[in-house]
C-alpha atoms as a PDB file:
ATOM      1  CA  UNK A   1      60.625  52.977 186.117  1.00  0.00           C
ATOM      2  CA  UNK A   2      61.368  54.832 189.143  1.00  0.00           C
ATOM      3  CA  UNK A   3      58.187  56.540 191.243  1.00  0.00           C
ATOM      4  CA  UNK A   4      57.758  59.177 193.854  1.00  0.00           C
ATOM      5  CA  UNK A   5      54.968  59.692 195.834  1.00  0.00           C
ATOM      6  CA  UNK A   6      55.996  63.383 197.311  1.00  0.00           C
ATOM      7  CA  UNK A   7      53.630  66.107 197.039  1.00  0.00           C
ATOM      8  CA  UNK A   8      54.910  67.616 194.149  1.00  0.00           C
ATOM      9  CA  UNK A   9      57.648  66.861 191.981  1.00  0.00           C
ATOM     10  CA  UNK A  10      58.566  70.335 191.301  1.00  0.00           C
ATOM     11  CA  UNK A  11      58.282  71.012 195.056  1.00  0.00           C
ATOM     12  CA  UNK A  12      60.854  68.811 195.728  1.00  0.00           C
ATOM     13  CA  UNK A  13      63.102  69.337 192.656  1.00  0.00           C
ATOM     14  CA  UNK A  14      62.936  72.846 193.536  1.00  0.00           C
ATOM     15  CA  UNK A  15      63.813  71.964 197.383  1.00  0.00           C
ATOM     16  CA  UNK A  16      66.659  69.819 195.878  1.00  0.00           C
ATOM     17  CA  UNK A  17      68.395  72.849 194.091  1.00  0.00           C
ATOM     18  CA  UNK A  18      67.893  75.092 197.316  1.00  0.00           C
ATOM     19  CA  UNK A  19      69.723  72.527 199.329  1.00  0.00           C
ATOM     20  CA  UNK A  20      72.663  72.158 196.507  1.00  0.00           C
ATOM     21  CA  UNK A  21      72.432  68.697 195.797  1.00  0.00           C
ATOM     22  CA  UNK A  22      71.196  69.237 192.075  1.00  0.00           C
ATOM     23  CA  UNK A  23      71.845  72.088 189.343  1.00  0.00           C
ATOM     24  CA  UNK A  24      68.965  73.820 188.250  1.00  0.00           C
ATOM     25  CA  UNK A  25      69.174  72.368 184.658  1.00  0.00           C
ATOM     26  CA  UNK A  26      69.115  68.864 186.185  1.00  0.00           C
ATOM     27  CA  UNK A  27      66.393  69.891 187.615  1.00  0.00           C
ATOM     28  CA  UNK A  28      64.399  70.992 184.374  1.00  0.00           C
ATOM     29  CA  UNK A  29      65.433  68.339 182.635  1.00  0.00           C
ATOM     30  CA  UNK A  30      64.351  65.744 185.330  1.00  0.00           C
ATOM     31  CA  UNK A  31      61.397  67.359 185.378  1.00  0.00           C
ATOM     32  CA  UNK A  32      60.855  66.787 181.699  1.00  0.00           C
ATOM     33  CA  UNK A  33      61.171  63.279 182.658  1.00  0.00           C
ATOM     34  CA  UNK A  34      58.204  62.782 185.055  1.00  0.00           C
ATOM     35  CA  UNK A  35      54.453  62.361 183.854  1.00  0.00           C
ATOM     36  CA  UNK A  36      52.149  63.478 186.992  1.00  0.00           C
ATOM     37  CA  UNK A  37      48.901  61.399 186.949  1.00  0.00           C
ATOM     38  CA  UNK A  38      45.675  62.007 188.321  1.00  0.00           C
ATOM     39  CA  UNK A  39      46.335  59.682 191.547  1.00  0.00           C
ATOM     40  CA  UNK A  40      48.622  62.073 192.595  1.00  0.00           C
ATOM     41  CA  UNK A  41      51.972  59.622 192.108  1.00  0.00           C
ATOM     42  CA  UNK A  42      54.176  60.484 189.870  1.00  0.00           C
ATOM     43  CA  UNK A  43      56.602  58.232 187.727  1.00  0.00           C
ATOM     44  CA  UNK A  44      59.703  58.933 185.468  1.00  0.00           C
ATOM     45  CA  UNK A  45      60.564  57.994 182.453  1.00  0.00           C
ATOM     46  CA  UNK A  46      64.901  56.764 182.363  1.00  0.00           C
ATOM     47  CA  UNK A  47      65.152  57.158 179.215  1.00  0.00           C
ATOM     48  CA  UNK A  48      64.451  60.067 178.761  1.00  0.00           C
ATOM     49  CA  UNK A  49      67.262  61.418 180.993  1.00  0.00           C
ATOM     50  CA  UNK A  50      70.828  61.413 179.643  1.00  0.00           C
ATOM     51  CA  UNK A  51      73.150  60.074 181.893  1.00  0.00           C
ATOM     52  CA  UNK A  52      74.473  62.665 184.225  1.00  0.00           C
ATOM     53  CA  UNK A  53      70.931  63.646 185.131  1.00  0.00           C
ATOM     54  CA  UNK A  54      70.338  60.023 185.849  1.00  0.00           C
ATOM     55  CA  UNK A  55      72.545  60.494 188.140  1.00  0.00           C
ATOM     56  CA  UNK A  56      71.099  64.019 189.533  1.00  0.00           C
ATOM     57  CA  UNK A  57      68.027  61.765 190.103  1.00  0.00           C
ATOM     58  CA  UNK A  58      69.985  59.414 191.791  1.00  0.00           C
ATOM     59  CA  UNK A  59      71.519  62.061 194.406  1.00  0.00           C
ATOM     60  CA  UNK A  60      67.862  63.643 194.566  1.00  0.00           C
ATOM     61  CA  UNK A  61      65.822  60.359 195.560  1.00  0.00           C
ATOM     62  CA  UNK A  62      69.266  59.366 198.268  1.00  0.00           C
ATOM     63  CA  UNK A  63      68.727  62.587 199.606  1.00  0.00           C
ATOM     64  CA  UNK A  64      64.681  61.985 200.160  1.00  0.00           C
ATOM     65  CA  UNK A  65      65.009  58.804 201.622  1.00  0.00           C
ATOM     66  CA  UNK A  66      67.939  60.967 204.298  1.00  0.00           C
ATOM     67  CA  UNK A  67      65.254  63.112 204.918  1.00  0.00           C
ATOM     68  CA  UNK A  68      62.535  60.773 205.759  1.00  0.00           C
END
């Protein structure tokens, strides 16, 4: 299990489609993925993603760790 600690997953999902490195249905369904807990971290679920939008996730958490 993967986990980002970003401010808000649909933030940066959202920031992720702006920038054109994910589609806006990877983008739903990767959201679909995540459970948000109270801590404020976040963590997502693999299988719960088919496999192209593992690989949207992929491209989105390469291009956070550019960023950083």
């Amino acid at each position: 299990m993967n986990t980002i600690t970003e401010i808000s997953v649909s933030d940066r999902l959202q920031e992720a489609v702006d920038a054109g490195v994910i589609t806006c249905a990877h983008a739903d369904a990767i959201a679909l993925a995540f459970d948000e807990h109270a801590s404020g971290c976040c963590s997502v679920h693999l299988e719960r993603l088919a496999h192209d939008e593992r690989a949207a996730l992929d491209r989105v958490c390469d291009w956070l760790e550019r960023r950083r």
